[in-house]
N, C-alpha and C. Protein backbone atom coordinates (compact mmCIF):
# COMPACT_ATOMS: atom_id res chain seq x y z
N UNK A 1 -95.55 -28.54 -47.98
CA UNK A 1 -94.75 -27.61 -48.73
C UNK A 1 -93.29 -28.09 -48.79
N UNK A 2 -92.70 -28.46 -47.96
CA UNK A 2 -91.50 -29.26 -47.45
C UNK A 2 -91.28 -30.31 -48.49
N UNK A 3 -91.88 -31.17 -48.70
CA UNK A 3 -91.97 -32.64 -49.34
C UNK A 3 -92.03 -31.97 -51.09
N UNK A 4 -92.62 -30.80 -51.05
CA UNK A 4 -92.90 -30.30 -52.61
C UNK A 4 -91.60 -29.96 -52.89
N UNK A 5 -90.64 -29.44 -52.37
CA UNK A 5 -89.79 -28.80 -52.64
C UNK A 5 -89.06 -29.57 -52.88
N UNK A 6 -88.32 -30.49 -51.89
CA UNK A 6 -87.39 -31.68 -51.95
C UNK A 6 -87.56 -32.50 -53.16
N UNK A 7 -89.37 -32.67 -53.83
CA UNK A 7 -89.48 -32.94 -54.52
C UNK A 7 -88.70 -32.24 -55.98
N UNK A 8 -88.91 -31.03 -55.93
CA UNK A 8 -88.60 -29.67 -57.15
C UNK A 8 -86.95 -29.97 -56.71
N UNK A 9 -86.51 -30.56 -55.95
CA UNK A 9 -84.94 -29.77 -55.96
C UNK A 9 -84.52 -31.63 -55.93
N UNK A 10 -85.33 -32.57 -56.86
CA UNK A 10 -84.98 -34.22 -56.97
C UNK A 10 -84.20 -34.95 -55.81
N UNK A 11 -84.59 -34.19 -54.41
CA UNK A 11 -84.06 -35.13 -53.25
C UNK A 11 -84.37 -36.36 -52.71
N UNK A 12 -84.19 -37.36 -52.51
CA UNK A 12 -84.64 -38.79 -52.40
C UNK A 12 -85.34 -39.09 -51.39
N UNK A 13 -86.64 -39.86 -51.88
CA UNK A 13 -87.44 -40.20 -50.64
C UNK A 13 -87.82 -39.07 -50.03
N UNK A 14 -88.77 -37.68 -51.01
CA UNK A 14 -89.17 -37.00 -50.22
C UNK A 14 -90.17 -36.90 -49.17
N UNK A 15 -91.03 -37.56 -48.88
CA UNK A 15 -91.85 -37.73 -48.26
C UNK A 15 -91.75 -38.22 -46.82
N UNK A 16 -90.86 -39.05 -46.51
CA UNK A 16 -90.10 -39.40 -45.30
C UNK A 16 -89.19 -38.15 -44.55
N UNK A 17 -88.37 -37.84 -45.79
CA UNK A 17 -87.49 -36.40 -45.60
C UNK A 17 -88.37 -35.58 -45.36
N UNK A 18 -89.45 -34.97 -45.60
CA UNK A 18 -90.24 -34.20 -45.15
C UNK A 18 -90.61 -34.33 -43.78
N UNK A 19 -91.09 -35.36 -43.93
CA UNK A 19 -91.52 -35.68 -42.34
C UNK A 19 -90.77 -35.56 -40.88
N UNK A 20 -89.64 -35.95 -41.35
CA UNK A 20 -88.82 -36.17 -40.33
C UNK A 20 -87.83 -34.98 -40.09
N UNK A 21 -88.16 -33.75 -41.10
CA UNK A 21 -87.58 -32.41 -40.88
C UNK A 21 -88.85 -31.82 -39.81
N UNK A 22 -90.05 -32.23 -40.60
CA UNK A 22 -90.88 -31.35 -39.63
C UNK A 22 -91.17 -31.87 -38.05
N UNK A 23 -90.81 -33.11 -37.86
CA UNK A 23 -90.71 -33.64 -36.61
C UNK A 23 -89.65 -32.98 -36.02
N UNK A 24 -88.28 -32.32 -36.55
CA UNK A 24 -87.48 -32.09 -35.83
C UNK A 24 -87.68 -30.39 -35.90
N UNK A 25 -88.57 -30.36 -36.62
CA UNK A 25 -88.88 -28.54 -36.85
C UNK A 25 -90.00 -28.33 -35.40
N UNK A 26 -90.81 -29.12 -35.11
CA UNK A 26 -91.70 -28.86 -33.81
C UNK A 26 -91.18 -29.26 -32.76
N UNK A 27 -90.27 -30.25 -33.01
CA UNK A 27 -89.56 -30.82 -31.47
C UNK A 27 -88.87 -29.62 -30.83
N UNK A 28 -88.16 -28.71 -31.81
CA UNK A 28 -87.40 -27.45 -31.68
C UNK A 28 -88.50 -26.61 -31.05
N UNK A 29 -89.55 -26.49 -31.11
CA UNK A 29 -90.43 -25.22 -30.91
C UNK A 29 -91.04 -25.74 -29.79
N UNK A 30 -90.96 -27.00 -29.40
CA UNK A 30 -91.67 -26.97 -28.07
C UNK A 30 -90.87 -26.80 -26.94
N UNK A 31 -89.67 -27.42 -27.53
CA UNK A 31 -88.95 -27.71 -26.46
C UNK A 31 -88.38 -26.25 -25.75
N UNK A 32 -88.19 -25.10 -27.21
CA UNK A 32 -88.09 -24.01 -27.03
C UNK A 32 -89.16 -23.18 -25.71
N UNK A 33 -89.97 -23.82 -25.87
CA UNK A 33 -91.24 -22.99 -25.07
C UNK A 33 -90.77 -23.42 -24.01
N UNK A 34 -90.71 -24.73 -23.15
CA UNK A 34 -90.20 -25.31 -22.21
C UNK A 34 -89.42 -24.81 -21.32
N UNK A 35 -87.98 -25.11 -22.06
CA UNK A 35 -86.73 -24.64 -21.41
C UNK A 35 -86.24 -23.24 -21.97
N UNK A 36 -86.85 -22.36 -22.73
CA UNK A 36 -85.70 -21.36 -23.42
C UNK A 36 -84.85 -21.56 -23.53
N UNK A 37 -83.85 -22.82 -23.70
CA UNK A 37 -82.17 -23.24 -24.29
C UNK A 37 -82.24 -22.40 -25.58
N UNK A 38 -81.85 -21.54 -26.09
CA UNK A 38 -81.13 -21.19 -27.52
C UNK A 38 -80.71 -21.83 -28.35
N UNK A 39 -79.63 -22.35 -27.03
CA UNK A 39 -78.49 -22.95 -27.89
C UNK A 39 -79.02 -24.65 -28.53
N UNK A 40 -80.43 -25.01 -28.51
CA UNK A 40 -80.58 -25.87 -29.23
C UNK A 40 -80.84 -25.51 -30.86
N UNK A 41 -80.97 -24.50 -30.92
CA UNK A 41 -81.15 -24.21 -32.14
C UNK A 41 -80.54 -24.43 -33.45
N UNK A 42 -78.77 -24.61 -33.01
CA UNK A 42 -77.51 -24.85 -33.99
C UNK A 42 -77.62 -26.68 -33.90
N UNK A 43 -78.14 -27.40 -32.91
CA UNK A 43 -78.36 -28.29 -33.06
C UNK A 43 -79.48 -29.03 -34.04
N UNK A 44 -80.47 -28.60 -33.83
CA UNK A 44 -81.90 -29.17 -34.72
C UNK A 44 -81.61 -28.31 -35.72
N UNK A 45 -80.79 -27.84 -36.20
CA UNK A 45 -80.80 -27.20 -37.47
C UNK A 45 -79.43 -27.91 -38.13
N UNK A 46 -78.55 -28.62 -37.50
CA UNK A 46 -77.65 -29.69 -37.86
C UNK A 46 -78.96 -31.40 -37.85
N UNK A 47 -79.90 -31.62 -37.35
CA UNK A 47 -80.38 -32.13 -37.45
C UNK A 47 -81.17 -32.46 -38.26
N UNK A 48 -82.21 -31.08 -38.79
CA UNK A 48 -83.03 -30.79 -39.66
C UNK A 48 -82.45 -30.99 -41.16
N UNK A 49 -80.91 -30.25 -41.38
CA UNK A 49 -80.38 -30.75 -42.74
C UNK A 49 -79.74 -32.07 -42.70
N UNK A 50 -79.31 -33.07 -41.93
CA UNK A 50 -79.14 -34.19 -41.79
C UNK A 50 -80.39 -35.24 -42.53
N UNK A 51 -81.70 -34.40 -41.78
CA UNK A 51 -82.43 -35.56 -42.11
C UNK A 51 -82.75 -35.32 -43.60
N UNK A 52 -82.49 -33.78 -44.83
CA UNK A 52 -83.21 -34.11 -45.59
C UNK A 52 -81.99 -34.51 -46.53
N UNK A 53 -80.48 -34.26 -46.34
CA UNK A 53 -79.71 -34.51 -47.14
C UNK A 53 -78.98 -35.67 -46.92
N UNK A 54 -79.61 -36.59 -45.93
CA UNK A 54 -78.55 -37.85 -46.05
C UNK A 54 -78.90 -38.71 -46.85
N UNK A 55 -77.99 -40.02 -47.36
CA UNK A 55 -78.44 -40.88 -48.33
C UNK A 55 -79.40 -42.29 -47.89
């Protein structure tokens, strides 16, 4: 769904960009389970738009 969109909104190399949001979208949720840190959240979400908007 990720990769479709990036696709619909002409972002480059969606398919990589996809991927590598959703790698950082589960890394967030496990790690969440783990440790309960919060405060990673403002991070992988600086991460998550990094990976789909950089050049």
């Amino acid at each position: 769904m990720i990769q479709a969109l990036l696709t619909k909104h002409n972002i480059s190399d969606p398919e990589l960009k996809s991927q590598q949001a959703e790698l950082i979208f589960n890394g967030l949720l496990a790690s969440l389970q783990i440790t309960k840190n919060t405060q990673l959240i403002p991070m992988a979400k600086a991460m998550y738009l990094d990976a789909i908007f950089k050049d």
